[in-house]
C-alpha atoms as a PDB file:
ATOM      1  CA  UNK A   1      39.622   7.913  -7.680  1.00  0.00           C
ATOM      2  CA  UNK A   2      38.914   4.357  -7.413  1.00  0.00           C
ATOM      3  CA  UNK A   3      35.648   2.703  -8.490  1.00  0.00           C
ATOM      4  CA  UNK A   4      34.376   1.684  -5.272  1.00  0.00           C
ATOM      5  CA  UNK A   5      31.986  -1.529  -5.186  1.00  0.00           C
ATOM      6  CA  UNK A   6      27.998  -1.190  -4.606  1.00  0.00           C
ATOM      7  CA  UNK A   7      28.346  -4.064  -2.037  1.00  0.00           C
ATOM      8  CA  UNK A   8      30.935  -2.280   0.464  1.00  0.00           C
ATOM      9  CA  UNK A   9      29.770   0.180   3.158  1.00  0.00           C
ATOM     10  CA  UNK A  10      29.377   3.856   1.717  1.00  0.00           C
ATOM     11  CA  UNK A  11      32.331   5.446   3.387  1.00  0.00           C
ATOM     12  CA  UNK A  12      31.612   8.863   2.111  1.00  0.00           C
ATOM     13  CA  UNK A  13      27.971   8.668   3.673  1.00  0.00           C
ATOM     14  CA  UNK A  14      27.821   9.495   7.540  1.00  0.00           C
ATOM     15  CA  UNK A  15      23.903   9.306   7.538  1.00  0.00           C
ATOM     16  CA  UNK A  16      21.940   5.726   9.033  1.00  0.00           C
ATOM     17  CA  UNK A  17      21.045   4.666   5.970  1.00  0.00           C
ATOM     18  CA  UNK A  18      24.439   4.103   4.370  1.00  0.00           C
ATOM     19  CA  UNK A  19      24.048   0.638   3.428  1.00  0.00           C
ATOM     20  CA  UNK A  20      20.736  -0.175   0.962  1.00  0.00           C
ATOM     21  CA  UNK A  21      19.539  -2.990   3.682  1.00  0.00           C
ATOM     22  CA  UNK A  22      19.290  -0.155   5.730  1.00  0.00           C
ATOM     23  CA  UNK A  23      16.422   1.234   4.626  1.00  0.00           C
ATOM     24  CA  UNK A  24      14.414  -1.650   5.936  1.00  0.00           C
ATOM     25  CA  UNK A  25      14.858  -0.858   9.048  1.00  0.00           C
ATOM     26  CA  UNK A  26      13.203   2.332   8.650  1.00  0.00           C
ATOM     27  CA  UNK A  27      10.242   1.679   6.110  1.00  0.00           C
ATOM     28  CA  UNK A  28       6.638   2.713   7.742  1.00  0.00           C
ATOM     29  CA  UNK A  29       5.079  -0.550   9.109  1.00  0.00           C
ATOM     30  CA  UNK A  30       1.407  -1.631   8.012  1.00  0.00           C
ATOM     31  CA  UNK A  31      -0.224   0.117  11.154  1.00  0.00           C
ATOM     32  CA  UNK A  32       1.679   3.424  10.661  1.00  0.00           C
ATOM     33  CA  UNK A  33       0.626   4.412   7.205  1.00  0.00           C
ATOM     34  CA  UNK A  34      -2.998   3.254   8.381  1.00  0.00           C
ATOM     35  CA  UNK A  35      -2.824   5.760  11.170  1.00  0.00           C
ATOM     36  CA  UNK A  36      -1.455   8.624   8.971  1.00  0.00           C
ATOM     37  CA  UNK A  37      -4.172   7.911   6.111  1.00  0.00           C
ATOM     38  CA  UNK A  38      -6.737   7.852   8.308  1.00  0.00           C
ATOM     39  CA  UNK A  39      -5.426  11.291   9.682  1.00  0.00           C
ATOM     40  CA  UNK A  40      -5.527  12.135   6.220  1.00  0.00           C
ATOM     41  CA  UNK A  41      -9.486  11.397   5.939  1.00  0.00           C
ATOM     42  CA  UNK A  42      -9.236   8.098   4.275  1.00  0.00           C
ATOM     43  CA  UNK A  43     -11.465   6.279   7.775  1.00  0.00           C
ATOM     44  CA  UNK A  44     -13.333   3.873   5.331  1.00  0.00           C
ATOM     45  CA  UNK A  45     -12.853   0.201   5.975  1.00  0.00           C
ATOM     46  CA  UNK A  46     -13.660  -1.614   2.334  1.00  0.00           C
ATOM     47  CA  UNK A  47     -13.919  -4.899   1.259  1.00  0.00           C
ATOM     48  CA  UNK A  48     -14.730  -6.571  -2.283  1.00  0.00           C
ATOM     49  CA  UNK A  49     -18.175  -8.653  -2.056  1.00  0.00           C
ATOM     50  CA  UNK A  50     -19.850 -10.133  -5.372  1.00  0.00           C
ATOM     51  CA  UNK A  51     -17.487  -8.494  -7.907  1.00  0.00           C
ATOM     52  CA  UNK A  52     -17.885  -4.547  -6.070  1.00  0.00           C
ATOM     53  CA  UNK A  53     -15.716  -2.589  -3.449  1.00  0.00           C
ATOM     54  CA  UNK A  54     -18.517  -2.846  -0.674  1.00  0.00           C
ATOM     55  CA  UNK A  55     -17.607  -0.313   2.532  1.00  0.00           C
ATOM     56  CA  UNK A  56     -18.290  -1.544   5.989  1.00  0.00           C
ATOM     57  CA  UNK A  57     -18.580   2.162   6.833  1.00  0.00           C
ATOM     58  CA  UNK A  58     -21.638   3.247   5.346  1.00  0.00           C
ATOM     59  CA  UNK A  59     -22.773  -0.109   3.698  1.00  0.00           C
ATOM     60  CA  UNK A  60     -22.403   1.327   0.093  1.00  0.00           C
ATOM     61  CA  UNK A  61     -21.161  -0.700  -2.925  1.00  0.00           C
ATOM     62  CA  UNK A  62     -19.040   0.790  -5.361  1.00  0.00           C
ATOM     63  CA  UNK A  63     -18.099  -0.750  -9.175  1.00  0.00           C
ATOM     64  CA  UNK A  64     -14.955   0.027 -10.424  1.00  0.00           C
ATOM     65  CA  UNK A  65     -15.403   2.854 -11.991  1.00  0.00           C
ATOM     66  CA  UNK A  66     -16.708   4.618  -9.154  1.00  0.00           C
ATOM     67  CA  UNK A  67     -13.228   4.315  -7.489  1.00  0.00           C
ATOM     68  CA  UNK A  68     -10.031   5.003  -7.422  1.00  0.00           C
ATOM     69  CA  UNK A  69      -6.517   4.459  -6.046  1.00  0.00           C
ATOM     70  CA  UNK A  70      -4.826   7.332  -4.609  1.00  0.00           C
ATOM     71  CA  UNK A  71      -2.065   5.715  -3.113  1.00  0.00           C
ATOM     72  CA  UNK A  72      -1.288   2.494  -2.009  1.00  0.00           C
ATOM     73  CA  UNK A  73       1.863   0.555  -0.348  1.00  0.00           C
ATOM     74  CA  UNK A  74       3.452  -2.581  -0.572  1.00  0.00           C
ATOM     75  CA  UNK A  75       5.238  -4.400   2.545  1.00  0.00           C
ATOM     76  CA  UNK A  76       7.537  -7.519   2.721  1.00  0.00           C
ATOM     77  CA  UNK A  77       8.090  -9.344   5.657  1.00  0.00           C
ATOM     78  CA  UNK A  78      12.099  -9.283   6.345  1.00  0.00           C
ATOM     79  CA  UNK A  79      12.025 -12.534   7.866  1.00  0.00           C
ATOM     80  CA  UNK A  80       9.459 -14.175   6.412  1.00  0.00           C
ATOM     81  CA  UNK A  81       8.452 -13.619   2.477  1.00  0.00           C
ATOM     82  CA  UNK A  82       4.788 -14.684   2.885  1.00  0.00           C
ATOM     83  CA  UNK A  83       4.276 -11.274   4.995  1.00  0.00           C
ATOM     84  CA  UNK A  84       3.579  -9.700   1.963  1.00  0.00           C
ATOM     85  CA  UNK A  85       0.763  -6.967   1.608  1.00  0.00           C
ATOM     86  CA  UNK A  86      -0.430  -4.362  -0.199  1.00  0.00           C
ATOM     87  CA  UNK A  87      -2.626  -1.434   1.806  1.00  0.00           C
ATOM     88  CA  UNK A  88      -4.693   1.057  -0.723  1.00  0.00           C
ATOM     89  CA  UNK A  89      -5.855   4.154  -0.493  1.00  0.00           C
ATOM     90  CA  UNK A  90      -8.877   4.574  -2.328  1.00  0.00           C
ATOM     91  CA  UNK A  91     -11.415   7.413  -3.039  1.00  0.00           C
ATOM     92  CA  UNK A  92     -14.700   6.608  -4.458  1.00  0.00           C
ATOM     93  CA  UNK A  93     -17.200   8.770  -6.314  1.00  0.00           C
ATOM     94  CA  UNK A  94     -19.716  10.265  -3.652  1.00  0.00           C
ATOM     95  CA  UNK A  95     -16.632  10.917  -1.631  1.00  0.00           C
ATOM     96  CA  UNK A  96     -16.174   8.338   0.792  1.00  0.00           C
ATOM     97  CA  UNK A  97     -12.466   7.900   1.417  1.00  0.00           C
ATOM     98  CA  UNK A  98     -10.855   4.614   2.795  1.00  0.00           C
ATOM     99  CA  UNK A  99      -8.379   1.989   2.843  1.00  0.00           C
ATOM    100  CA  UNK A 100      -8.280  -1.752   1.641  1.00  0.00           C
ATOM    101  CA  UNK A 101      -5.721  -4.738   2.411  1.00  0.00           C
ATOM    102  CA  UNK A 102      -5.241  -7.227   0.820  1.00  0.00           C
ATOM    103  CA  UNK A 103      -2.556  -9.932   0.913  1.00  0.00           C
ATOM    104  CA  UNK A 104       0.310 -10.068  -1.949  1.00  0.00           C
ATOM    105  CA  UNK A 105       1.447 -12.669  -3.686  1.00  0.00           C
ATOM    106  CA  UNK A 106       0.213 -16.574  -3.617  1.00  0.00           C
ATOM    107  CA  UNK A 107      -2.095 -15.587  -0.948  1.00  0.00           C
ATOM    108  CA  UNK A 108      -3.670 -12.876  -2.241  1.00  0.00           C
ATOM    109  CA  UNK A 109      -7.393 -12.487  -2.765  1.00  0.00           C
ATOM    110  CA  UNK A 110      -8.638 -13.217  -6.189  1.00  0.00           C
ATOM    111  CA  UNK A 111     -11.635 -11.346  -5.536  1.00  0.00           C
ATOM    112  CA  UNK A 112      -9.856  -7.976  -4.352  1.00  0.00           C
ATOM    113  CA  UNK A 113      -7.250  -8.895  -7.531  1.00  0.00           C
ATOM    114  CA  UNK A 114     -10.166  -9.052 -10.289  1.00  0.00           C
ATOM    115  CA  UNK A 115     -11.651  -5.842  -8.725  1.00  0.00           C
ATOM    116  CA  UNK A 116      -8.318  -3.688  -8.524  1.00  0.00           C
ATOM    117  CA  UNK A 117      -7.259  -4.910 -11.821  1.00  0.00           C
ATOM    118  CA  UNK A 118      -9.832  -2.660 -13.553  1.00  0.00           C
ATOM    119  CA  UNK A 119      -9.837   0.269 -10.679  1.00  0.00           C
ATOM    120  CA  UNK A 120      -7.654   3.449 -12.290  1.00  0.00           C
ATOM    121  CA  UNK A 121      -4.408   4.318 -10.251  1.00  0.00           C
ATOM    122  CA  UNK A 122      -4.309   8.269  -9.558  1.00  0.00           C
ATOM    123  CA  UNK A 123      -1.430   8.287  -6.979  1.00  0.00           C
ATOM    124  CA  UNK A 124      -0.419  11.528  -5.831  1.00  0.00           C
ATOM    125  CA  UNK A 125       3.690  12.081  -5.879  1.00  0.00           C
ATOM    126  CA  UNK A 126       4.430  14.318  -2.988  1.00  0.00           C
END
């Protein structure tokens, strides 16, 4: 059987998502994993404000080590590489569940940065 190269068009594979550019087309867009986590319970909007993740929800601050990632996701523009972000999922310690955005790369927020930095990362592998 003959070696066949990474850069060709699977020929064995009938399914969409033959090709590895492919599976651009079909990665969840910014708007649809904030839909489904806030399905999930996570309805918190957060921010970081003087060095703490501050919630526009209840008005509560939080330090960092009353929070912590449960999930987060990274997006790349196809087009255009300075649509890069990162959306987290975060649970902090009375409870409140919520999201934050921030930008990535050379225009991301070195506030939300310094914060997340020292936040602990429990995501959850389905």
């Amino acid at each position: 059987m003959a070696t066949q190269s990474p850069y060709q068009r699977n020929t064995y594979r009938t399914d969409p998502m033959a090709t590895a550019n492919d599976r651009l087309t079909y990665m969840d867009s910014l708007e649809e994993n904030l839909a489904d986590l806030h399905q999930r319970g996570f309805t918190s909007e957060f921010c970081v404000l003087d060095g703490r993740l501050y919630s526009y929800t209840s008005g509560k601050y939080y330090n960092q080590d009353e929070v912590k990632v449960t999930d987060y996701y990274r997006y790349e523009g196809i087009s255009n590489p300075d649509d890069m972000s990162i959306l987290f999922a975060i649970e902090t310690s009375s409870g409140e569940r919520g999201t934050l955005i921030d930008a990535y790369g050379i225009y991301a927020d070195d506030n939300i940065g310094s914060f997340m930095q020292q936040v602990k990362l429990h995501k959850v592998l389905a």
